[in-house]
Protein backbone atom coordinates (compact mmCIF):
# COMPACT_ATOMS: atom_id res chain seq x y z
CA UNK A 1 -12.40 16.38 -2.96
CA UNK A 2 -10.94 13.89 -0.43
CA UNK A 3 -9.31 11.22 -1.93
CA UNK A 4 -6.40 8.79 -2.18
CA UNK A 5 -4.28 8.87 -5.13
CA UNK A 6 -2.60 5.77 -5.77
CA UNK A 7 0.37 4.96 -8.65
CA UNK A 8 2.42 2.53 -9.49
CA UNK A 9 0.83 -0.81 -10.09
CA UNK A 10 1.67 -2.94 -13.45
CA UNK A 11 3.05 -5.95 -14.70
CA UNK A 12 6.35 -7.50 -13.75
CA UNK A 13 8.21 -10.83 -14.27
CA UNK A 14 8.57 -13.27 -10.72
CA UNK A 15 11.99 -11.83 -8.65
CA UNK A 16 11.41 -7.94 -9.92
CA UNK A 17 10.44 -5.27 -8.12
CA UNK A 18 8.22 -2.66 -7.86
CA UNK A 19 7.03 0.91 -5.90
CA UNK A 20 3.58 1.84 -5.13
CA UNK A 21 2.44 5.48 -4.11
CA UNK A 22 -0.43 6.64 -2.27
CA UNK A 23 -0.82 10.66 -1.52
CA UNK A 24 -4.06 11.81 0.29
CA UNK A 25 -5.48 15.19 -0.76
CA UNK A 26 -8.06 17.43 -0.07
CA UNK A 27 -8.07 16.86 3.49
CA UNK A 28 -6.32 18.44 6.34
CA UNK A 29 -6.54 16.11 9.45
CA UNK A 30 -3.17 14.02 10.32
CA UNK A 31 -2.98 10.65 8.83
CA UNK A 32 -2.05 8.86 11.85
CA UNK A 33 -1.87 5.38 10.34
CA UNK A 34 -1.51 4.55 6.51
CA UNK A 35 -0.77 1.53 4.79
CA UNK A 36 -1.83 -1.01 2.07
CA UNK A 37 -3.90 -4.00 1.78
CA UNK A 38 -4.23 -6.22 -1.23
CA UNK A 39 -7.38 -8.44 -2.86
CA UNK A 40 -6.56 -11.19 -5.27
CA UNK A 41 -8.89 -13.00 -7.15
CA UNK A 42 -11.95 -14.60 -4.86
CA UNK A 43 -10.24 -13.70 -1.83
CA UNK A 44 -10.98 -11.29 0.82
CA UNK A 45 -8.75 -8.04 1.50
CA UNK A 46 -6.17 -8.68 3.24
CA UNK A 47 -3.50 -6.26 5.27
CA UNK A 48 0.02 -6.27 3.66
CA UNK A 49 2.07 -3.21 5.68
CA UNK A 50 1.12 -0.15 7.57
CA UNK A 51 3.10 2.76 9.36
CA UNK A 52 2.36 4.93 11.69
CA UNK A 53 2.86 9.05 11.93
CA UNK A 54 5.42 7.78 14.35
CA UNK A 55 7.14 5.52 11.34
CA UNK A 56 6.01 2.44 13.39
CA UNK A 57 5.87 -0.31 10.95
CA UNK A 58 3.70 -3.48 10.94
CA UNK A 59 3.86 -6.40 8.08
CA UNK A 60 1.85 -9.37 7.07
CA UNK A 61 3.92 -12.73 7.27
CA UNK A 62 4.00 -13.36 3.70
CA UNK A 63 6.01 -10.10 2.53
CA UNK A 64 8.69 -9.35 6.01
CA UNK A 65 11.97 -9.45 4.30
CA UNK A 66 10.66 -8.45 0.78
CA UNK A 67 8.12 -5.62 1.48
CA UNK A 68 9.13 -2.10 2.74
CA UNK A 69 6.50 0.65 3.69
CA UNK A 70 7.40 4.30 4.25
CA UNK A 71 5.90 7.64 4.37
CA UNK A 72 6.85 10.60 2.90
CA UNK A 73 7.94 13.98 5.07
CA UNK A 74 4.72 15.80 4.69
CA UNK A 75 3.06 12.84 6.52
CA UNK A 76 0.55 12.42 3.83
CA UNK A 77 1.94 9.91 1.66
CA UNK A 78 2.64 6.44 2.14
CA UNK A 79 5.08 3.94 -0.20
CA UNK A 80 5.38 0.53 -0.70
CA UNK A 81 8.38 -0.89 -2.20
CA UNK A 82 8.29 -4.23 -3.34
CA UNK A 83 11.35 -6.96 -4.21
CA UNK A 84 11.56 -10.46 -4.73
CA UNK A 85 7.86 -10.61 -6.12
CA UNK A 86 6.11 -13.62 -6.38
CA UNK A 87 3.13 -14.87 -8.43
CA UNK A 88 1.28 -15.16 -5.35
CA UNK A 89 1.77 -11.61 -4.54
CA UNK A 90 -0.63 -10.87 -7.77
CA UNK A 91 -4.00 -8.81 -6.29
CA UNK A 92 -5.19 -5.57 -6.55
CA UNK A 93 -3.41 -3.48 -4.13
CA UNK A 94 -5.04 -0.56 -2.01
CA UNK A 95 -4.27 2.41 0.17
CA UNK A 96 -5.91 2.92 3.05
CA UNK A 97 -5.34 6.07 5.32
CA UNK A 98 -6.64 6.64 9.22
CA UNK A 99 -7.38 9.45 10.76
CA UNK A 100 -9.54 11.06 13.90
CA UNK A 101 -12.77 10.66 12.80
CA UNK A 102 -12.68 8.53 9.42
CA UNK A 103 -11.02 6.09 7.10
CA UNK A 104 -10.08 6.37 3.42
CA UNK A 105 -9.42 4.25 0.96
CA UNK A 106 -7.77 4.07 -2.63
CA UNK A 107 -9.09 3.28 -5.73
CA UNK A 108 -6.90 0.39 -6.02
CA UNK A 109 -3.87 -0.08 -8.41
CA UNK A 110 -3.18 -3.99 -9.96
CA UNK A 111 0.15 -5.49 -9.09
CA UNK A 112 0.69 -8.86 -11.91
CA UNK A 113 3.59 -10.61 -11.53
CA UNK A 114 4.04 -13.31 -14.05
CA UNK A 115 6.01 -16.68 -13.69
């Protein structure tokens, strides 16, 4: 089955940090871009980070300085470490992977971050 696994989501107080994970199984092809959006609340989905199979990195505005996205060696897994969290950062967060040919997405993972 091709899917995205994603981990790492809870609850955390306002300045803490925390590390999401997103592996993609079941499929072969070369991820060639992966990354994570987020959906709070009402709102539409919105792009937080993605990286390239190059390691090219590209950030929303809200989360440069505080966000860091990486992928793992095997090219098929893509992390998200988080610091300095806001309340405003609160959402459902999800993985999405491209590659030739399609588009996956995770089954989303809820980041709260309480004042």
């Amino acid at each position: 089955q091709v899917q995205l696994v994603e981990s790492g989501g809870g609850l955390v107080q306002a300045g803490g940090s925390l590390r999401l994970s997103c592996a993609a199984s079941g499929i072969r092809l070369p991820m060639n871009v992966m990354g994570w959006y987020r959906q709070a609340p009402g709102k539409q989905r919105d792009l937080v980070a993605t990286i390239t199979s190059g390691r090219s990195t590209n950030y929303a505005d809200s989360v440069k300085g505080r966000f860091t996205v990486s992928r793992g060696n095997a090219l098929n897994t893509v992390y998200l470490q988080m610091n300095s969290l806001k309340v405003e950062d609160t959402a459902v967060y999800y993985c999405n992977a491209q590659f030739i040919g399609g588009n996956l997405w995770g089954q989303g993972t809820q980041v709260t971050v309480s004042s």
